[in-house]
N, C-alpha and C. Protein backbone atom coordinates (compact mmCIF):
# COMPACT_ATOMS: atom_id res chain seq x y z
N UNK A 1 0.86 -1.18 0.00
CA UNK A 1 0.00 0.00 0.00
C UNK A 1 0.90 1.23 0.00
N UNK A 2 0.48 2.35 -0.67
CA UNK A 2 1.14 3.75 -0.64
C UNK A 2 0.83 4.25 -0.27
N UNK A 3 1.11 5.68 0.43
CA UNK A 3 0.22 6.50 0.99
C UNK A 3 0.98 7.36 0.21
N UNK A 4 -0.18 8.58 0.24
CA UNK A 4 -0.52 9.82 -0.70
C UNK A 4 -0.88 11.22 0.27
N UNK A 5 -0.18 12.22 0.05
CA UNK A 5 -0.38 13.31 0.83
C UNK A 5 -0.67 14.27 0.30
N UNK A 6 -1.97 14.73 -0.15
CA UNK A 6 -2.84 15.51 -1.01
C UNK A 6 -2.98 16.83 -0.35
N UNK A 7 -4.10 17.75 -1.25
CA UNK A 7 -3.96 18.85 -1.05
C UNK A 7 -5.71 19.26 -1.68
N UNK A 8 -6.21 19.04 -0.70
CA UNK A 8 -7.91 18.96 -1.56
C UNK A 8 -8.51 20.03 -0.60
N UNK A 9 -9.88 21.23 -1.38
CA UNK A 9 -9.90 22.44 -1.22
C UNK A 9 -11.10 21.97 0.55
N UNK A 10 -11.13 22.38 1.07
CA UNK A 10 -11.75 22.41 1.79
C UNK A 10 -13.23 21.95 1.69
N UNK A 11 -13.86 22.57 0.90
CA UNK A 11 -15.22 22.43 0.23
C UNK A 11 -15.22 20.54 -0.34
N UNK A 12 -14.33 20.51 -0.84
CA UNK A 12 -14.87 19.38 -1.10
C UNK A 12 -13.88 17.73 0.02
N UNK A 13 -13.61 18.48 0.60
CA UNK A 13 -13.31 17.43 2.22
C UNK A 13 -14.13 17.50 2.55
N UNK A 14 -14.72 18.42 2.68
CA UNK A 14 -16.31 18.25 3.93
C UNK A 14 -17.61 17.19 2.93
N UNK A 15 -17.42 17.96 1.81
CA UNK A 15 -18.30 17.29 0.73
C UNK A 15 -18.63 15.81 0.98
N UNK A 16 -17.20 15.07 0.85
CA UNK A 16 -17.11 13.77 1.08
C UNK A 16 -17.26 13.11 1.76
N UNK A 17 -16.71 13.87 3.09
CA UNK A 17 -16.36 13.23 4.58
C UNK A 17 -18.21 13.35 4.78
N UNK A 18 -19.01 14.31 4.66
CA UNK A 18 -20.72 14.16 4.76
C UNK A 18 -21.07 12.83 4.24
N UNK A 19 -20.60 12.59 2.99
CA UNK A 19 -21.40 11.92 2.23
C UNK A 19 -20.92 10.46 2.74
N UNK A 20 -19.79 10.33 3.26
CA UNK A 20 -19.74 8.92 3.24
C UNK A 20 -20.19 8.87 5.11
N UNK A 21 -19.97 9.85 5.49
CA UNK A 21 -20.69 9.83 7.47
C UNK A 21 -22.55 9.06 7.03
N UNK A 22 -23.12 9.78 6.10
CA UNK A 22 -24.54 9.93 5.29
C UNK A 22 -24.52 7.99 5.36
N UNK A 23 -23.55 7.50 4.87
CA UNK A 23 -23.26 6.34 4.51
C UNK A 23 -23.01 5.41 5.34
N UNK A 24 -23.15 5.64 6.60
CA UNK A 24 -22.14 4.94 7.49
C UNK A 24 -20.63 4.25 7.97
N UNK A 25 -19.98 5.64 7.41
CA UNK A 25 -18.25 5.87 7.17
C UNK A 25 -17.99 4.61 8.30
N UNK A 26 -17.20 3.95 8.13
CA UNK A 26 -16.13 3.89 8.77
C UNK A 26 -14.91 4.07 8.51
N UNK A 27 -13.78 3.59 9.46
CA UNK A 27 -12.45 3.62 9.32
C UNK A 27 -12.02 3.14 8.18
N UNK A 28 -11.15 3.93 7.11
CA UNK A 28 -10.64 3.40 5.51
C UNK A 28 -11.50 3.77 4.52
N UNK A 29 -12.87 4.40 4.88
CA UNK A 29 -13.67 4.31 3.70
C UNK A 29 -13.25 5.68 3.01
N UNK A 30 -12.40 6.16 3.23
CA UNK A 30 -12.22 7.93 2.63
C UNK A 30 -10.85 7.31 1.42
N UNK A 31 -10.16 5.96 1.75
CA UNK A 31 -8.66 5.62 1.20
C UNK A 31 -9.63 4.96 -0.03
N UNK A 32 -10.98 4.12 0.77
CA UNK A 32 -11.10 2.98 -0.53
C UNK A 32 -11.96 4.36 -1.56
N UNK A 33 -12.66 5.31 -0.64
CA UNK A 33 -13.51 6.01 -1.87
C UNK A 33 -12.33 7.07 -2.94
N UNK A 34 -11.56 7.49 -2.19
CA UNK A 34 -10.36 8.35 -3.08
C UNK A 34 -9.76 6.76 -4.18
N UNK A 35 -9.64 5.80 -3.94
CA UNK A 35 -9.39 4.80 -5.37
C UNK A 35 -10.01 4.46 -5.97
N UNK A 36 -11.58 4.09 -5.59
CA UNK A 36 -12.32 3.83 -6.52
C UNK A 36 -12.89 5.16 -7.44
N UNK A 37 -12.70 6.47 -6.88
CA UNK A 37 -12.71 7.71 -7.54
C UNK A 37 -11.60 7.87 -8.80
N UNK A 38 -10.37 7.29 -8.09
CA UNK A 38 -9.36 7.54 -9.41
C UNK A 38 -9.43 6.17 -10.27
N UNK A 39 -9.29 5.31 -10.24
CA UNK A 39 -9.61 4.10 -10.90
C UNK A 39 -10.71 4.28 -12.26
N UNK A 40 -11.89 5.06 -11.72
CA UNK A 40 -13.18 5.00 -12.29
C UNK A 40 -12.57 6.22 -13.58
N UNK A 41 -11.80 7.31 -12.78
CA UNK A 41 -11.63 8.08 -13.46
C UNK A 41 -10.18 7.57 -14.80
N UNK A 42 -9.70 6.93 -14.47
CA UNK A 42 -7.99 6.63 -15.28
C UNK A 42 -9.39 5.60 -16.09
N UNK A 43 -10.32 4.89 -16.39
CA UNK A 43 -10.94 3.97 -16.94
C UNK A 43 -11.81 5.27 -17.58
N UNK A 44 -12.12 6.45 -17.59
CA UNK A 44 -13.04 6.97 -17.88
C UNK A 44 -12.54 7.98 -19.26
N UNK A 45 -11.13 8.17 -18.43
CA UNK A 45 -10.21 8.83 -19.84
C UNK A 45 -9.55 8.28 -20.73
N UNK A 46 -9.54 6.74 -20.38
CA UNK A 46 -8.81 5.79 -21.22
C UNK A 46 -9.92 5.39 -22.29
N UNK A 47 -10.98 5.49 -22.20
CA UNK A 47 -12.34 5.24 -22.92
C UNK A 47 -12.19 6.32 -23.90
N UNK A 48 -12.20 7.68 -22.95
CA UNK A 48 -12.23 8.57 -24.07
C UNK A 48 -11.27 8.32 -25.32
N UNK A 49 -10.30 8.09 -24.84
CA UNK A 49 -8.64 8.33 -25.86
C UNK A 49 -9.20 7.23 -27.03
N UNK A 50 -9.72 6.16 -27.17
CA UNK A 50 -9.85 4.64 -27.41
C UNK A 50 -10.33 5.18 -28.36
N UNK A 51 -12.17 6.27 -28.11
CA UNK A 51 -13.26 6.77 -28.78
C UNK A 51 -12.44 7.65 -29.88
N UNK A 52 -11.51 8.05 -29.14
CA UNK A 52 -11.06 9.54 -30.11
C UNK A 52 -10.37 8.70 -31.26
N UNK A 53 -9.44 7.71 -31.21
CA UNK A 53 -8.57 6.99 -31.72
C UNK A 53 -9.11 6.60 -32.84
N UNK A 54 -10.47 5.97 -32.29
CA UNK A 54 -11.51 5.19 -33.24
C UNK A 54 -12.37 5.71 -34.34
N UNK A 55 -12.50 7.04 -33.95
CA UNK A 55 -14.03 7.84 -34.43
C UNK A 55 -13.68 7.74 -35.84
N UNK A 56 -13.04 7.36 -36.43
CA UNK A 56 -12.88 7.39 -38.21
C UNK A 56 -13.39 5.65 -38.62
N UNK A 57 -13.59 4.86 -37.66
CA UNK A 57 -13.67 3.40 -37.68
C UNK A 57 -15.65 3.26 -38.01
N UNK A 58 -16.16 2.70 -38.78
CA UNK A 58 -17.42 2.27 -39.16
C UNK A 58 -18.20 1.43 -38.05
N UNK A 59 -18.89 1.35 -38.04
CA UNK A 59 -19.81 0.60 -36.68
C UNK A 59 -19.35 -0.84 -37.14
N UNK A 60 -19.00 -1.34 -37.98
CA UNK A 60 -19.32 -2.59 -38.39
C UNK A 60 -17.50 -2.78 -38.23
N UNK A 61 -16.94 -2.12 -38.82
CA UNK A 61 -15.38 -1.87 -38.43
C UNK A 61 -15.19 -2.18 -36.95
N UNK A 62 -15.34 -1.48 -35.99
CA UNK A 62 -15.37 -1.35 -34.88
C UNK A 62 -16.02 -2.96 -33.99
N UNK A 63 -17.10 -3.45 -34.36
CA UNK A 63 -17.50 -4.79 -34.09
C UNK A 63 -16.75 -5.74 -34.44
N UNK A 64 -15.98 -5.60 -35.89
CA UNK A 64 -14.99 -6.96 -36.31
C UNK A 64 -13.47 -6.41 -35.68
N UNK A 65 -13.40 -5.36 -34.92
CA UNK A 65 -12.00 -5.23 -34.16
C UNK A 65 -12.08 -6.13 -32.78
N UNK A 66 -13.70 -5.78 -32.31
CA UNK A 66 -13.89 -6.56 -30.47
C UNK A 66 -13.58 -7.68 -31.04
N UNK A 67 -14.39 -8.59 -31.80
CA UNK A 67 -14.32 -9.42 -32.04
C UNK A 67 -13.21 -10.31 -32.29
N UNK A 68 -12.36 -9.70 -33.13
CA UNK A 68 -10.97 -10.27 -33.01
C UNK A 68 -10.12 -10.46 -32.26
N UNK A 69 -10.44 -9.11 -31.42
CA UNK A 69 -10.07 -9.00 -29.89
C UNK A 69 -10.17 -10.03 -28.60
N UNK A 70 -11.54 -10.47 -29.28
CA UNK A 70 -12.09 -11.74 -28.16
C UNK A 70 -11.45 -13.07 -28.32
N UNK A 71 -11.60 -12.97 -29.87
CA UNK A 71 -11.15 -14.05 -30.29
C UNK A 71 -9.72 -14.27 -29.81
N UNK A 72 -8.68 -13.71 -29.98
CA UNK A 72 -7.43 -13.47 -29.25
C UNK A 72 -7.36 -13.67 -28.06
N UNK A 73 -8.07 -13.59 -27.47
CA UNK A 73 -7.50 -13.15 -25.82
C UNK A 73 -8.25 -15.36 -25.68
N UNK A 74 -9.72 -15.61 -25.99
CA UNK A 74 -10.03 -16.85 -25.56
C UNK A 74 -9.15 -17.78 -26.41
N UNK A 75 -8.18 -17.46 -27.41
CA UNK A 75 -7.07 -18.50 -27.85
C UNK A 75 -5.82 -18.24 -27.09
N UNK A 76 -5.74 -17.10 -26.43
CA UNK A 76 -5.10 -17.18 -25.63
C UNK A 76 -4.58 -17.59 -24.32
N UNK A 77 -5.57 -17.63 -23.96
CA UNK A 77 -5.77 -18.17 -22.32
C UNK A 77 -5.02 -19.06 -21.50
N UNK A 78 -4.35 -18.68 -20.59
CA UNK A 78 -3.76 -19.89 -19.92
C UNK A 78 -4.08 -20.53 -19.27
C-alpha cells in the first residue's frame, strides 16, 4: 500500500467526509472512496482516448476489431 499526501480544497473534504458519514463511514472508507474515484476516473479517460482513436472506424469496423479481440484473448488463455 502507498500512501498519498494531497492537497484537496476544503469544500470538497467536507463534501465527502458528509457523504460517506450519510453512509455509514467507517475507518478506511475515505482511502477505498479516493481509489475507486481515481480508478473510475484513469478507466473513464482511457475510454475517451480509445473513442477519439476510433471515431474514423465504421460501426461494423469497430464490431470486427472486439471481435478479433475476443477471439485473441479466448485463444489465448492460460
Amino acid at each position: 500500500m502507498t500512501r498519498w499526501n494531497l492537497s484537496i480544497p476544503e469544500e470538497t473534504d467536507r463534501a465527502v467526509r458528509s457523504f460517506l458519514a450519510r453512509r455509514g463511514g467507517k475507518k478506511g472508507d475515505l482511502s477505498k472512496f479516493a481509489n475507486d474515484a481515481v480508478r473510475k476516473e484513469i478507466l473513464r479517460q482511457t475510454v475517451m482516448d480509445i473513442q477519439e482513436q476510433n471515431a474514423d472506424l465504421s460501426e461494423q469496423e469497430a464490431v470486427d476489431l472486439a471481435q478479433e479481440a475476443v477471439a485473441w484473448t479466448r485463444a489465448h488463455r492460460s
